[in-house]
PDB file of N, CA and C in Angstrom:
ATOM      1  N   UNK A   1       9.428 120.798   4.104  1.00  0.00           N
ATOM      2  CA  UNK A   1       9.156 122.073   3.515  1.00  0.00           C
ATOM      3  C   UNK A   1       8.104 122.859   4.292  1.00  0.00           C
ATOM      4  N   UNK A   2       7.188 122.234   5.002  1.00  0.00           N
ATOM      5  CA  UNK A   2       5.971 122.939   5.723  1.00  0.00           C
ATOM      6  C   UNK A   2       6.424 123.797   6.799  1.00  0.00           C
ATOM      7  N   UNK A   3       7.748 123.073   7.447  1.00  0.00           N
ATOM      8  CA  UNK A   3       8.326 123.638   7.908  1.00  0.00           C
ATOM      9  C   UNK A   3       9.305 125.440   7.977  1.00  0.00           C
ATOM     10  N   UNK A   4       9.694 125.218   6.500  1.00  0.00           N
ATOM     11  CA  UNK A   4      10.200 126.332   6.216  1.00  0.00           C
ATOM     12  C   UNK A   4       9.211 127.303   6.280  1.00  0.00           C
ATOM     13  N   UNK A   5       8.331 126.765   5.328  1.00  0.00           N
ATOM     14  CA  UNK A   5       7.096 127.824   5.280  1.00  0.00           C
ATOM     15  C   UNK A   5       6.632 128.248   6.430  1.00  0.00           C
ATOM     16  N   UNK A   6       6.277 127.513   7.271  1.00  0.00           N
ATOM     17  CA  UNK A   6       5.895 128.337   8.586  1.00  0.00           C
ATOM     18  C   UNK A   6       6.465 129.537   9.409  1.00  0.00           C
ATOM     19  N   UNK A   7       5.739 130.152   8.720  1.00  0.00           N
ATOM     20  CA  UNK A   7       7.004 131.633   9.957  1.00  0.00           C
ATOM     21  C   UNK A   7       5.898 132.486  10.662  1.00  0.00           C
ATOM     22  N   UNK A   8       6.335 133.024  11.570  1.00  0.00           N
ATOM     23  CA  UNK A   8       5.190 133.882  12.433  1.00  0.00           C
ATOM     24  C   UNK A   8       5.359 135.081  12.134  1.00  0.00           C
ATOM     25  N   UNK A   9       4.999 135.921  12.654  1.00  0.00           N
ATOM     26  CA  UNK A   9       4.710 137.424  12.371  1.00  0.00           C
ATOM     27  C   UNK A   9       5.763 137.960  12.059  1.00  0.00           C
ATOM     28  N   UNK A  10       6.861 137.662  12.682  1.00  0.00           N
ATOM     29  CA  UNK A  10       8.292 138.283  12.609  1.00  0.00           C
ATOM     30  C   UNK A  10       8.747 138.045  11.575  1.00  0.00           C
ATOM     31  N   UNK A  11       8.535 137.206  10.643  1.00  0.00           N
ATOM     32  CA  UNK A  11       9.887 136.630   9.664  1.00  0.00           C
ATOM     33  C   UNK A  11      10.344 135.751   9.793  1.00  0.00           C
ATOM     34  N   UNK A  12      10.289 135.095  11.271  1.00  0.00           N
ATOM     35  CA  UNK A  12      11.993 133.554  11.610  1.00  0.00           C
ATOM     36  C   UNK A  12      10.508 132.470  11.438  1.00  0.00           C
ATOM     37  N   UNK A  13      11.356 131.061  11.389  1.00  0.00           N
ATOM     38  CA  UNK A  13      10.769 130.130  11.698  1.00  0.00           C
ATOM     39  C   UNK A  13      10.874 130.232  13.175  1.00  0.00           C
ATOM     40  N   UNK A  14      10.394 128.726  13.622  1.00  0.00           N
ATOM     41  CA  UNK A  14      10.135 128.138  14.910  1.00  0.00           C
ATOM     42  C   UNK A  14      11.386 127.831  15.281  1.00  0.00           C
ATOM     43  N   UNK A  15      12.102 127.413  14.606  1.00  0.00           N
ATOM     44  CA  UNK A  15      13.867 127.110  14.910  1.00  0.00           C
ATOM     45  C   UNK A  15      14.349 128.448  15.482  1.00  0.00           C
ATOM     46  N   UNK A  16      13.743 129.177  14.170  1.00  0.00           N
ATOM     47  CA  UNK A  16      15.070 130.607  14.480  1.00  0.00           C
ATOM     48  C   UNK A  16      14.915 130.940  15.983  1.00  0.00           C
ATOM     49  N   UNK A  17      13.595 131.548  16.089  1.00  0.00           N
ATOM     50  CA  UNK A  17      13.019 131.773  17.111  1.00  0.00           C
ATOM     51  C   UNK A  17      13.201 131.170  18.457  1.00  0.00           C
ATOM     52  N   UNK A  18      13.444 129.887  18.591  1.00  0.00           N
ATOM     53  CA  UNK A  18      13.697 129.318  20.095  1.00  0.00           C
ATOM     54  C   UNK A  18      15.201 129.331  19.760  1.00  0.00           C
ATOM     55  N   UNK A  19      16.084 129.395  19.153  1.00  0.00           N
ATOM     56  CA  UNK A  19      17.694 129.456  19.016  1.00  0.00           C
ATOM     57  C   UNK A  19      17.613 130.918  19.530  1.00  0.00           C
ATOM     58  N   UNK A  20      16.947 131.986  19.436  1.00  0.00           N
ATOM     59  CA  UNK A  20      17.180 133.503  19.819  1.00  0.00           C
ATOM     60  C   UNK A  20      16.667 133.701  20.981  1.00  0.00           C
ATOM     61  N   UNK A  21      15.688 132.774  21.479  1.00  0.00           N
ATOM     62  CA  UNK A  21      15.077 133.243  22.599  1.00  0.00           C
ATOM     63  C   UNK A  21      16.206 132.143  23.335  1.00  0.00           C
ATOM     64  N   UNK A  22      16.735 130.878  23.032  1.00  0.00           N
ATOM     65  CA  UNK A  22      17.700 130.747  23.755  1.00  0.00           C
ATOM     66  C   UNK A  22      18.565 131.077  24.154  1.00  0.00           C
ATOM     67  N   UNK A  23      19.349 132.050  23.258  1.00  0.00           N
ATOM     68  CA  UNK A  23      20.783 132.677  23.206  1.00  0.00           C
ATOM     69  C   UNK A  23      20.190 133.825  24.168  1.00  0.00           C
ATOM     70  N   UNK A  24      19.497 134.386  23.901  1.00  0.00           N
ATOM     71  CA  UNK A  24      19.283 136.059  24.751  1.00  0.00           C
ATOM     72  C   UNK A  24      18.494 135.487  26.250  1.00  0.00           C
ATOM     73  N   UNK A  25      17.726 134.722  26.240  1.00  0.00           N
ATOM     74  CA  UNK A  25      17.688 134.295  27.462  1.00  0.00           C
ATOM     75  C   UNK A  25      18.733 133.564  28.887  1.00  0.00           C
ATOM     76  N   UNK A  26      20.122 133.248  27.657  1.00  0.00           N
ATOM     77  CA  UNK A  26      21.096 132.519  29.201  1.00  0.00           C
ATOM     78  C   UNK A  26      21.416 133.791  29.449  1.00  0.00           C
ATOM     79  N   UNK A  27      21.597 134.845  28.400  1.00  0.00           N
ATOM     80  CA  UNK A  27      22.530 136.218  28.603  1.00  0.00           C
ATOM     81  C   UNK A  27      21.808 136.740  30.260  1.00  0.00           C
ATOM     82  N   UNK A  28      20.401 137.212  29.370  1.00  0.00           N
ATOM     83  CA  UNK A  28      19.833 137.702  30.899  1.00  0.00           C
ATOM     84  C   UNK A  28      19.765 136.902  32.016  1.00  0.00           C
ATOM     85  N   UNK A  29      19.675 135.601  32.213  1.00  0.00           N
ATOM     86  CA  UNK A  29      19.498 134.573  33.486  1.00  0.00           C
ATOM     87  C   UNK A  29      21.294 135.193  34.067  1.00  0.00           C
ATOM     88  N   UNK A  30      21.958 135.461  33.038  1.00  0.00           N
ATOM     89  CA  UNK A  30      23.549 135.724  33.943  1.00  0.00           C
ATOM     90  C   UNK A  30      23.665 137.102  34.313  1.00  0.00           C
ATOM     91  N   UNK A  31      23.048 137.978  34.623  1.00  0.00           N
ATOM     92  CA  UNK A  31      23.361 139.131  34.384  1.00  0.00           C
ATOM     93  C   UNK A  31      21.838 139.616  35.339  1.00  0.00           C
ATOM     94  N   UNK A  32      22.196 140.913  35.938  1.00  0.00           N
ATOM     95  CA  UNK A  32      20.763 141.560  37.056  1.00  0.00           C
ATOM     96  C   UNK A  32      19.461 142.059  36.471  1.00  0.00           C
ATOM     97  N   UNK A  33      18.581 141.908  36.736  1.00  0.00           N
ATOM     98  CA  UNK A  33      17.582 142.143  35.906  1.00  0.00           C
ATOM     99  C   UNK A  33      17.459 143.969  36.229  1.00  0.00           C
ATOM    100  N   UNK A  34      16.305 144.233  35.730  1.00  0.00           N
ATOM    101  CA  UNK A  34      16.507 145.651  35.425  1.00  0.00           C
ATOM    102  C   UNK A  34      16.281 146.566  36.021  1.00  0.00           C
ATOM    103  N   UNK A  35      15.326 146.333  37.604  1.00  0.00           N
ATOM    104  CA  UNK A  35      15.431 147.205  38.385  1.00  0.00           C
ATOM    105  C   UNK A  35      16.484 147.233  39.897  1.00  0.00           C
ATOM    106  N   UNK A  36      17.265 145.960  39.687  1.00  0.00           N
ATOM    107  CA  UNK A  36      18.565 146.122  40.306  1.00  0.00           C
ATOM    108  C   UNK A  36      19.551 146.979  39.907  1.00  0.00           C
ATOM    109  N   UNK A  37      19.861 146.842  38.029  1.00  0.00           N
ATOM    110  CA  UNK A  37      20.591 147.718  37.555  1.00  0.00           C
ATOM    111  C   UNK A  37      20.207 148.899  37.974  1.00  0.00           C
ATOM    112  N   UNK A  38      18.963 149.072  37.505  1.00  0.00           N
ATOM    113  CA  UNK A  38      18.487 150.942  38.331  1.00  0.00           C
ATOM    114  C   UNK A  38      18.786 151.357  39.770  1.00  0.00           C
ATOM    115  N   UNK A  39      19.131 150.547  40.610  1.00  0.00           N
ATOM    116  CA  UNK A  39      19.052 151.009  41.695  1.00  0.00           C
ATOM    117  C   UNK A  39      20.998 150.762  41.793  1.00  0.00           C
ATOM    118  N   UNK A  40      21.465 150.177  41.126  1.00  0.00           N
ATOM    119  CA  UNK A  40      22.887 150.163  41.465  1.00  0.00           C
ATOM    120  C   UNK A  40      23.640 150.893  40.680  1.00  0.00           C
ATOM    121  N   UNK A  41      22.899 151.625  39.387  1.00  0.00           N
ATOM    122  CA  UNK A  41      23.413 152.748  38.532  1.00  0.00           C
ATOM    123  C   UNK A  41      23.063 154.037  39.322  1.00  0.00           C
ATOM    124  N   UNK A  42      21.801 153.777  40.235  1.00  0.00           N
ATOM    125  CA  UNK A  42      21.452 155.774  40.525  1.00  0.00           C
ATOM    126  C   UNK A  42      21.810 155.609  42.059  1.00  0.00           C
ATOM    127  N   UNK A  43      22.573 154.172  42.508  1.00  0.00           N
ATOM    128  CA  UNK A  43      23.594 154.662  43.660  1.00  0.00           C
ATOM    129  C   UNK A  43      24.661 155.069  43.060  1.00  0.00           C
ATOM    130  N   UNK A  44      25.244 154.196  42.331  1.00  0.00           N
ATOM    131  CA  UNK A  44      26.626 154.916  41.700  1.00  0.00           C
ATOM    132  C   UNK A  44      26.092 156.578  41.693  1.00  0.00           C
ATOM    133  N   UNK A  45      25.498 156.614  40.942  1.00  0.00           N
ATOM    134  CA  UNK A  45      25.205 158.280  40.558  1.00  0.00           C
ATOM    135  C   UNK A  45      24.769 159.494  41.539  1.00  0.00           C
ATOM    136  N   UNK A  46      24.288 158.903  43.148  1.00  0.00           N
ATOM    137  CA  UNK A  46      24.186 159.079  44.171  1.00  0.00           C
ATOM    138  C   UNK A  46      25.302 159.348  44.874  1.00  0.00           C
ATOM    139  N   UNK A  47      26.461 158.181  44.889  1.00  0.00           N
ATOM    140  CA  UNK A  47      27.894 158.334  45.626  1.00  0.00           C
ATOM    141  C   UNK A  47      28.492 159.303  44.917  1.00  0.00           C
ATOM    142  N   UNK A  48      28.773 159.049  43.739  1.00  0.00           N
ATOM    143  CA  UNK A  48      29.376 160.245  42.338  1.00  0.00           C
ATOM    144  C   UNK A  48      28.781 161.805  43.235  1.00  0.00           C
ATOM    145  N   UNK A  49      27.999 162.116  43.475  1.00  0.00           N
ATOM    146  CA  UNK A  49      27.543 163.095  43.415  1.00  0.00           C
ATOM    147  C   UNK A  49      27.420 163.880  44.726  1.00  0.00           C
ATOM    148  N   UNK A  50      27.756 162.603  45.859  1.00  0.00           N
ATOM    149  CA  UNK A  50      28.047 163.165  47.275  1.00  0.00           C
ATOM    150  C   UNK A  50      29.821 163.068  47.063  1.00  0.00           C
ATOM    151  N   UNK A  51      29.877 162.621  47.162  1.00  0.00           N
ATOM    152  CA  UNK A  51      31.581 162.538  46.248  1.00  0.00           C
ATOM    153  C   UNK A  51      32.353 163.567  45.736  1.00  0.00           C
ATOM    154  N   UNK A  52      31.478 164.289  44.614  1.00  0.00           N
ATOM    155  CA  UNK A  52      31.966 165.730  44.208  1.00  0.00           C
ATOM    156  C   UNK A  52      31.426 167.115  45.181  1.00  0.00           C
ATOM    157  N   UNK A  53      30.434 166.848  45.860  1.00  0.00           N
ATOM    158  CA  UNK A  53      30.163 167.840  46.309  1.00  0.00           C
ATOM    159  C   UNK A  53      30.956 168.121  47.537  1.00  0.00           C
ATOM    160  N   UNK A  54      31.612 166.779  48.223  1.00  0.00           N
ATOM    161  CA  UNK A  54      32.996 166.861  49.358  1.00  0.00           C
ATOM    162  C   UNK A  54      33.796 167.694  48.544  1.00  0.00           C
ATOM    163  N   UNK A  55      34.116 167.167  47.292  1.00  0.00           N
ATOM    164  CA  UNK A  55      35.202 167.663  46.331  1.00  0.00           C
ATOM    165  C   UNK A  55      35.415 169.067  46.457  1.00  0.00           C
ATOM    166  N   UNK A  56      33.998 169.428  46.278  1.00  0.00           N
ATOM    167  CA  UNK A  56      33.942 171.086  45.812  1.00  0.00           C
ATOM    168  C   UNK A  56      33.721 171.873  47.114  1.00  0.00           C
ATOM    169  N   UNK A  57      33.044 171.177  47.903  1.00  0.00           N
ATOM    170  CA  UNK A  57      33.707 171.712  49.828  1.00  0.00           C
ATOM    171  C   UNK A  57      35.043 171.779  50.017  1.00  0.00           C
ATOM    172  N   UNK A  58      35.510 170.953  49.808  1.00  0.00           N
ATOM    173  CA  UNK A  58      37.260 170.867  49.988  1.00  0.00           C
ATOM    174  C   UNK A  58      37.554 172.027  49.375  1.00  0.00           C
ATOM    175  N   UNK A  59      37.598 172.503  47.971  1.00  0.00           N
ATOM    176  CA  UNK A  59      38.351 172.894  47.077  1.00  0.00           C
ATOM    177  C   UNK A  59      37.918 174.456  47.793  1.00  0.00           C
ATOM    178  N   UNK A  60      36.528 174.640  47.575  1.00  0.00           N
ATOM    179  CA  UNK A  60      36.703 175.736  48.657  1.00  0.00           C
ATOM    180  C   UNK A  60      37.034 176.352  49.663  1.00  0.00           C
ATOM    181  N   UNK A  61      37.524 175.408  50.671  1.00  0.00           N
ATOM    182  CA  UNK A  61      38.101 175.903  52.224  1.00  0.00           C
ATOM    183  C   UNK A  61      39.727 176.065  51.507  1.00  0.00           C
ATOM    184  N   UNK A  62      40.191 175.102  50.374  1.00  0.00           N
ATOM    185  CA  UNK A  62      41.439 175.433  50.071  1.00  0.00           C
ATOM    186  C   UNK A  62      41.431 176.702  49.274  1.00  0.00           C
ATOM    187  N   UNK A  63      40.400 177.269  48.539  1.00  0.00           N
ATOM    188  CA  UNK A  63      40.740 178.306  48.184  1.00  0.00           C
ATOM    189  C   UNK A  63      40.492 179.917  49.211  1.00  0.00           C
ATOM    190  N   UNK A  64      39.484 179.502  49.921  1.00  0.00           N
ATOM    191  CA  UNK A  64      39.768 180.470  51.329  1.00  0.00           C
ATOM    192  C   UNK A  64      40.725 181.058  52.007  1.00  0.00           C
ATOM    193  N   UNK A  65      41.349 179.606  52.461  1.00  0.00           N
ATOM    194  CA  UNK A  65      43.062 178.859  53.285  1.00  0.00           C
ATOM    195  C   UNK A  65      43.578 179.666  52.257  1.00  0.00           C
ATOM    196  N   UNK A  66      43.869 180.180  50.801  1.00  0.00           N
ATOM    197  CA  UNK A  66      44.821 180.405  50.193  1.00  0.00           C
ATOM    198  C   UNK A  66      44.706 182.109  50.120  1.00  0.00           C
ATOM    199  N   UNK A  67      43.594 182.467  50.023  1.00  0.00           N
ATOM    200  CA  UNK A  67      43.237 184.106  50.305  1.00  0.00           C
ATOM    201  C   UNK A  67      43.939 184.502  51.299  1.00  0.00           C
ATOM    202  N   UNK A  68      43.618 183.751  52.686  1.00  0.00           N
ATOM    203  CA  UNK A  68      44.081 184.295  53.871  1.00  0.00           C
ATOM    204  C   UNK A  68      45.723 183.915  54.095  1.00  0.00           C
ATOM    205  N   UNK A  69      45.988 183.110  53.458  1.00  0.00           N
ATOM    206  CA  UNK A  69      47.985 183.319  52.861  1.00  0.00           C
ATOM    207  C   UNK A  69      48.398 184.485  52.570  1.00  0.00           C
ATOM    208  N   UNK A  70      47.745 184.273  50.947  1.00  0.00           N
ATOM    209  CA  UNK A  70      48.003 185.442  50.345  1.00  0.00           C
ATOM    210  C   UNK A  70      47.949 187.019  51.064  1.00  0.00           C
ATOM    211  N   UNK A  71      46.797 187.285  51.935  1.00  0.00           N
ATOM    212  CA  UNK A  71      46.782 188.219  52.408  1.00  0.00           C
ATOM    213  C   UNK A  71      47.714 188.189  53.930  1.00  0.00           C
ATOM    214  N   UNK A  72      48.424 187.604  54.340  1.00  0.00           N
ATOM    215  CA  UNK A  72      49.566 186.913  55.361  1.00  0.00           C
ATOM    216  C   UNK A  72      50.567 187.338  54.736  1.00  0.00           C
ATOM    217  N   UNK A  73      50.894 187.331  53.565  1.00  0.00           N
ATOM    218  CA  UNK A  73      52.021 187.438  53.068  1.00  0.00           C
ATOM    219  C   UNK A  73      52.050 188.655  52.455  1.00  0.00           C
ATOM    220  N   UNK A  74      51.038 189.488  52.193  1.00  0.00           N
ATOM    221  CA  UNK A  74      50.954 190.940  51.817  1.00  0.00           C
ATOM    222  C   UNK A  74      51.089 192.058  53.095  1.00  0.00           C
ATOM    223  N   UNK A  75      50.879 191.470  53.813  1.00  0.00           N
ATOM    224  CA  UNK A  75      51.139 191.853  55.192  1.00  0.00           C
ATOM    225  C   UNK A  75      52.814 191.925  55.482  1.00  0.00           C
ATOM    226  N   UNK A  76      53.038 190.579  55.598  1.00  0.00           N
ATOM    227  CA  UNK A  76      54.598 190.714  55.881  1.00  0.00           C
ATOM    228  C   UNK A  76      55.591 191.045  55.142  1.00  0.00           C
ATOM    229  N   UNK A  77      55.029 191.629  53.780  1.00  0.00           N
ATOM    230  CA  UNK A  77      55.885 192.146  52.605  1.00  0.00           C
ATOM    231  C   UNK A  77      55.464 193.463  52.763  1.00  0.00           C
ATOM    232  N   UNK A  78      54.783 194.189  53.549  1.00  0.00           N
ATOM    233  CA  UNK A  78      54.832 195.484  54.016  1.00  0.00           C
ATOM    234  C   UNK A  78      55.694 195.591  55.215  1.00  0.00           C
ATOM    235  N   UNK A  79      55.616 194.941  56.039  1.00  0.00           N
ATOM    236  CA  UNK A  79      56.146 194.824  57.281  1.00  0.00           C
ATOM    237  C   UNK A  79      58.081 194.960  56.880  1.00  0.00           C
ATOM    238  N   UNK A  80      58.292 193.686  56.044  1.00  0.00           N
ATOM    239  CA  UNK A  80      59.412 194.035  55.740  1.00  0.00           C
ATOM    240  C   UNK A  80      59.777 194.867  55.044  1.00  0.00           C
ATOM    241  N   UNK A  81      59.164 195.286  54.262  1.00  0.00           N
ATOM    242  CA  UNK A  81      59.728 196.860  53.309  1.00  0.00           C
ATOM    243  C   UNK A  81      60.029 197.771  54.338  1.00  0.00           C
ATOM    244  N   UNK A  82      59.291 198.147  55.311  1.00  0.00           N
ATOM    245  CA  UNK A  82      59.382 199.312  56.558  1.00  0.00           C
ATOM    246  C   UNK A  82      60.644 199.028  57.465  1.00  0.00           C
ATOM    247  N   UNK A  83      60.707 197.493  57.480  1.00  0.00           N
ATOM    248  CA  UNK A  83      62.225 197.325  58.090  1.00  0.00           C
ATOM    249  C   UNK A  83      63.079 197.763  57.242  1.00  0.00           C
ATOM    250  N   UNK A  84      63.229 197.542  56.318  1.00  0.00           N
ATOM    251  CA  UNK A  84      64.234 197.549  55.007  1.00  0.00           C
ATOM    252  C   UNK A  84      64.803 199.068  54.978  1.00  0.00           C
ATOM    253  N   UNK A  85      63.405 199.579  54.768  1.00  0.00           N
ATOM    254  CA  UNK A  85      63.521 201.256  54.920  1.00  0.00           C
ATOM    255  C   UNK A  85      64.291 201.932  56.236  1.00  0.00           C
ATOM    256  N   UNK A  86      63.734 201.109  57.433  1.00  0.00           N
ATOM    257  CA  UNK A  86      64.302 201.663  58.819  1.00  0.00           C
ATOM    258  C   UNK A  86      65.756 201.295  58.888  1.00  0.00           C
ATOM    259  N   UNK A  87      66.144 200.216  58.478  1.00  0.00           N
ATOM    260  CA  UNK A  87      67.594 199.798  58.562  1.00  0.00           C
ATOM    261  C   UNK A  87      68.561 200.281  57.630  1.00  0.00           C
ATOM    262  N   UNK A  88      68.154 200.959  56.015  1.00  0.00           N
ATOM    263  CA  UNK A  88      68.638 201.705  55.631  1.00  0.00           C
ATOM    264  C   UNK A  88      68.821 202.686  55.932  1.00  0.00           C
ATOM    265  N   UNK A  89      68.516 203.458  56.593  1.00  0.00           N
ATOM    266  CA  UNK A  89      68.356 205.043  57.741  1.00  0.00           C
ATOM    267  C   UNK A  89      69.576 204.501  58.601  1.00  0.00           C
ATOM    268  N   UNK A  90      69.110 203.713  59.512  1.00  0.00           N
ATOM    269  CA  UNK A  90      70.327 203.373  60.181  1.00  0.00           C
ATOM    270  C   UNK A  90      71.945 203.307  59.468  1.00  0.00           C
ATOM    271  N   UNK A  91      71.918 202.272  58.721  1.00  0.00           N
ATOM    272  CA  UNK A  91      72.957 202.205  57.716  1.00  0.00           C
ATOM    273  C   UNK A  91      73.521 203.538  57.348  1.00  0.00           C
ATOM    274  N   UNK A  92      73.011 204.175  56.806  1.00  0.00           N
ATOM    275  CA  UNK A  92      72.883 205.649  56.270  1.00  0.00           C
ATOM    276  C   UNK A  92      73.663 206.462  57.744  1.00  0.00           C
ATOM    277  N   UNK A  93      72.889 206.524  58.759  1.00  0.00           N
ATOM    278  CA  UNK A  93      73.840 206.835  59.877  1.00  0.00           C
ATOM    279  C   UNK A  93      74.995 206.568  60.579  1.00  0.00           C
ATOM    280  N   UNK A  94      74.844 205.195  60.452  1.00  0.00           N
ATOM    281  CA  UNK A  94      76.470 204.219  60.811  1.00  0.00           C
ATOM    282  C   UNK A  94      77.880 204.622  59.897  1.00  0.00           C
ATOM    283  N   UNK A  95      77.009 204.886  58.821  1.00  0.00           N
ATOM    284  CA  UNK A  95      78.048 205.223  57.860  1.00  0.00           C
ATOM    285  C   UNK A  95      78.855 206.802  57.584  1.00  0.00           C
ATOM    286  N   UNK A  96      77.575 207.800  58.501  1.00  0.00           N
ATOM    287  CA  UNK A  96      77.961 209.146  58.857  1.00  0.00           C
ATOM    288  C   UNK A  96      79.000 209.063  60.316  1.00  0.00           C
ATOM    289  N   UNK A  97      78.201 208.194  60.957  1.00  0.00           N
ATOM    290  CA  UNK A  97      79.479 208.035  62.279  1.00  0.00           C
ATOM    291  C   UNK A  97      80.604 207.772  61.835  1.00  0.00           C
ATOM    292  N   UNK A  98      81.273 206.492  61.285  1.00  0.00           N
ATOM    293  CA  UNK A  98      81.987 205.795  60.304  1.00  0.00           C
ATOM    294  C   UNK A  98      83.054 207.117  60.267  1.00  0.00           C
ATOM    295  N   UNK A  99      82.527 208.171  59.013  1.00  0.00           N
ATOM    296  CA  UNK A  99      83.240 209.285  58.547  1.00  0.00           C
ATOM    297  C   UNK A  99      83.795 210.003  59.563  1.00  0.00           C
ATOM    298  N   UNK A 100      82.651 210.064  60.313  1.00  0.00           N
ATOM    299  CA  UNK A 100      82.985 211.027  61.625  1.00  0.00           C
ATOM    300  C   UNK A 100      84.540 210.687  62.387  1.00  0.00           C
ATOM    301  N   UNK A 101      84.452 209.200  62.858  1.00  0.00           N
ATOM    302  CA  UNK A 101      85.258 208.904  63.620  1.00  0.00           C
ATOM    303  C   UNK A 101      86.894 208.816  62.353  1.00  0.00           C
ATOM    304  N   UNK A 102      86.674 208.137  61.243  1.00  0.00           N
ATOM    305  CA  UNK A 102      88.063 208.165  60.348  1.00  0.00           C
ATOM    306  C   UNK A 102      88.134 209.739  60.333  1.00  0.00           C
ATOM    307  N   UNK A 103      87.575 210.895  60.686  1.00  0.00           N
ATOM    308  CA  UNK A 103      88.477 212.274  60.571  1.00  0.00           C
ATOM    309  C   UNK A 103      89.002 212.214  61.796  1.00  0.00           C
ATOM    310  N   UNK A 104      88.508 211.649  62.763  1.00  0.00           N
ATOM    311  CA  UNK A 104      88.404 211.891  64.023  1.00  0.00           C
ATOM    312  C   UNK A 104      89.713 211.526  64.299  1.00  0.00           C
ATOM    313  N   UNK A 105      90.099 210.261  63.577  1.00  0.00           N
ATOM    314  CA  UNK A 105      91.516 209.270  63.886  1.00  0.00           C
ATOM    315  C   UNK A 105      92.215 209.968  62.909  1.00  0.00           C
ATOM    316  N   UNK A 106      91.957 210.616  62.043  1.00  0.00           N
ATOM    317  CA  UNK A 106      93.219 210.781  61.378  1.00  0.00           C
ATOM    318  C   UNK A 106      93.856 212.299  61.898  1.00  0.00           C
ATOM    319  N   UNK A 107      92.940 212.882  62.682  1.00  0.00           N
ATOM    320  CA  UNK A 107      93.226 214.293  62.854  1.00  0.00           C
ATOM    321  C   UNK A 107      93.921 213.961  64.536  1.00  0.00           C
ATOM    322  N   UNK A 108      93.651 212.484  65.461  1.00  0.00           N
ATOM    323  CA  UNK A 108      94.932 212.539  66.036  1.00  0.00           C
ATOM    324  C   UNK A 108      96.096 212.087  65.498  1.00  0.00           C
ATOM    325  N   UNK A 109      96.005 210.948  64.749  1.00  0.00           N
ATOM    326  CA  UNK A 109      97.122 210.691  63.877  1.00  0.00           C
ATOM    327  C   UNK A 109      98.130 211.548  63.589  1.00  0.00           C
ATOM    328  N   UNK A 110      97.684 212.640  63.158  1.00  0.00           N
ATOM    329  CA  UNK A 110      98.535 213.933  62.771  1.00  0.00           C
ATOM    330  C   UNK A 110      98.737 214.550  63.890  1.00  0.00           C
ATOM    331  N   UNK A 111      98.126 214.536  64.804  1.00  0.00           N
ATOM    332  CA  UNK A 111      98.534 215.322  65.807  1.00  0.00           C
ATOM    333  C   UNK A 111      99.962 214.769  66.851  1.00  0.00           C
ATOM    334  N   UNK A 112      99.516 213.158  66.758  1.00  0.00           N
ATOM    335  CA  UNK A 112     100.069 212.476  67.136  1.00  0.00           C
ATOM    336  C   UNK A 112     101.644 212.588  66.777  1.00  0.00           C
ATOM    337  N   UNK A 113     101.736 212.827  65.354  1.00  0.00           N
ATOM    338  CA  UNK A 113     102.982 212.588  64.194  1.00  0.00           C
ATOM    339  C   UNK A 113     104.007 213.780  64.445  1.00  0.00           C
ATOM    340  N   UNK A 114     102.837 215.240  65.141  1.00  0.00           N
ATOM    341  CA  UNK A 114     103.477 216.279  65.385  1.00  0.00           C
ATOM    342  C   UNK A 114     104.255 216.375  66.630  1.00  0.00           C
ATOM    343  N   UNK A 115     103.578 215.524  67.757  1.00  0.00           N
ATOM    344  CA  UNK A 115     104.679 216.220  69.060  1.00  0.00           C
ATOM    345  C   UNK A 115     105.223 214.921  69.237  1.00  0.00           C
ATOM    346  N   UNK A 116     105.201 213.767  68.995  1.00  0.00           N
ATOM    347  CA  UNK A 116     105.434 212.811  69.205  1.00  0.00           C
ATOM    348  C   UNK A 116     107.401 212.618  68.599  1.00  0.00           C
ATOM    349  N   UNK A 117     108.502 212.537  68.885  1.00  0.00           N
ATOM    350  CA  UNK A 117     109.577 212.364  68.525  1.00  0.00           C
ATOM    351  C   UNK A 117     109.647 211.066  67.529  1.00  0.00           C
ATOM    352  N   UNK A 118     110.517 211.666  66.676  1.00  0.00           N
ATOM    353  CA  UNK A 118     110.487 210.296  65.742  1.00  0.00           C
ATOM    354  C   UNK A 118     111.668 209.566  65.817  1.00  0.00           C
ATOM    355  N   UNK A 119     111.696 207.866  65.489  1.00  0.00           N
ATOM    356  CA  UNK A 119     112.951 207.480  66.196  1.00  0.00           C
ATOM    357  C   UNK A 119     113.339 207.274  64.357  1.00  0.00           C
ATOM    358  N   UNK A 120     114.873 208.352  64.177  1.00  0.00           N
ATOM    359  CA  UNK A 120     115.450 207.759  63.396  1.00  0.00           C
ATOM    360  C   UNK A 120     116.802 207.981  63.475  1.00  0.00           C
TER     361      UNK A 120
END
């Protein structure tokens, strides 16, 4: 019973007490003590952080690279409209020649039909 009675400041007996300091002591003997963890959490947090800042270099030259597309391609969508326009003109003319020449043929045609003897 003297036993029970004995408790220290905390509350546990002498039992409790070396059963807790046993149990939590193999934990830490297996595991890094605490200024290793610090130094292998604020590298992690070190790499993390050179890591994103490549990230966000990258992401910027790709969004640069994509301006100077975009403006590549606003370019050549003017470029081709002006063809578009010039070759319709043309068209537009080919198609006045076109007329020109079907009067052209049909007015020898007829002429043709006139002195020409017909075989019947």
């Amino acid at each position: 019973m003297a036993d029970v009675t004995e408790r220290t400041g905390h509350g546990f007996t002498r039992e409790q007490l070396d059963f807790l300091q046993e149990t939590f002591a193999r934990r830490s003997a297996q595991g890094f003590d605490r200024s290793t963890l610090k130094w292998l959490f604020g590298g992690l947090f070190a790499a993390g952080l050179a890591i994103s800042g490549l990230l966000w270099a990258e992401i910027g030259s790709v969004r640069s690279e994509i301006g100077s597309v975009r403006s590549e391609i606003g370019s050549v969508r003017s470029e081709l409209r002006a063809e578009i326009r010039e070759n319709r003109i043309a068209i537009a003319e080919l198609a006045k020649g076109q007329a020109e020449i079907a009067k052209g043929l049909a007015r020898l045609e007829a002429i043709i039909e006139e002195r020409l003897p017909r075989d019947r």
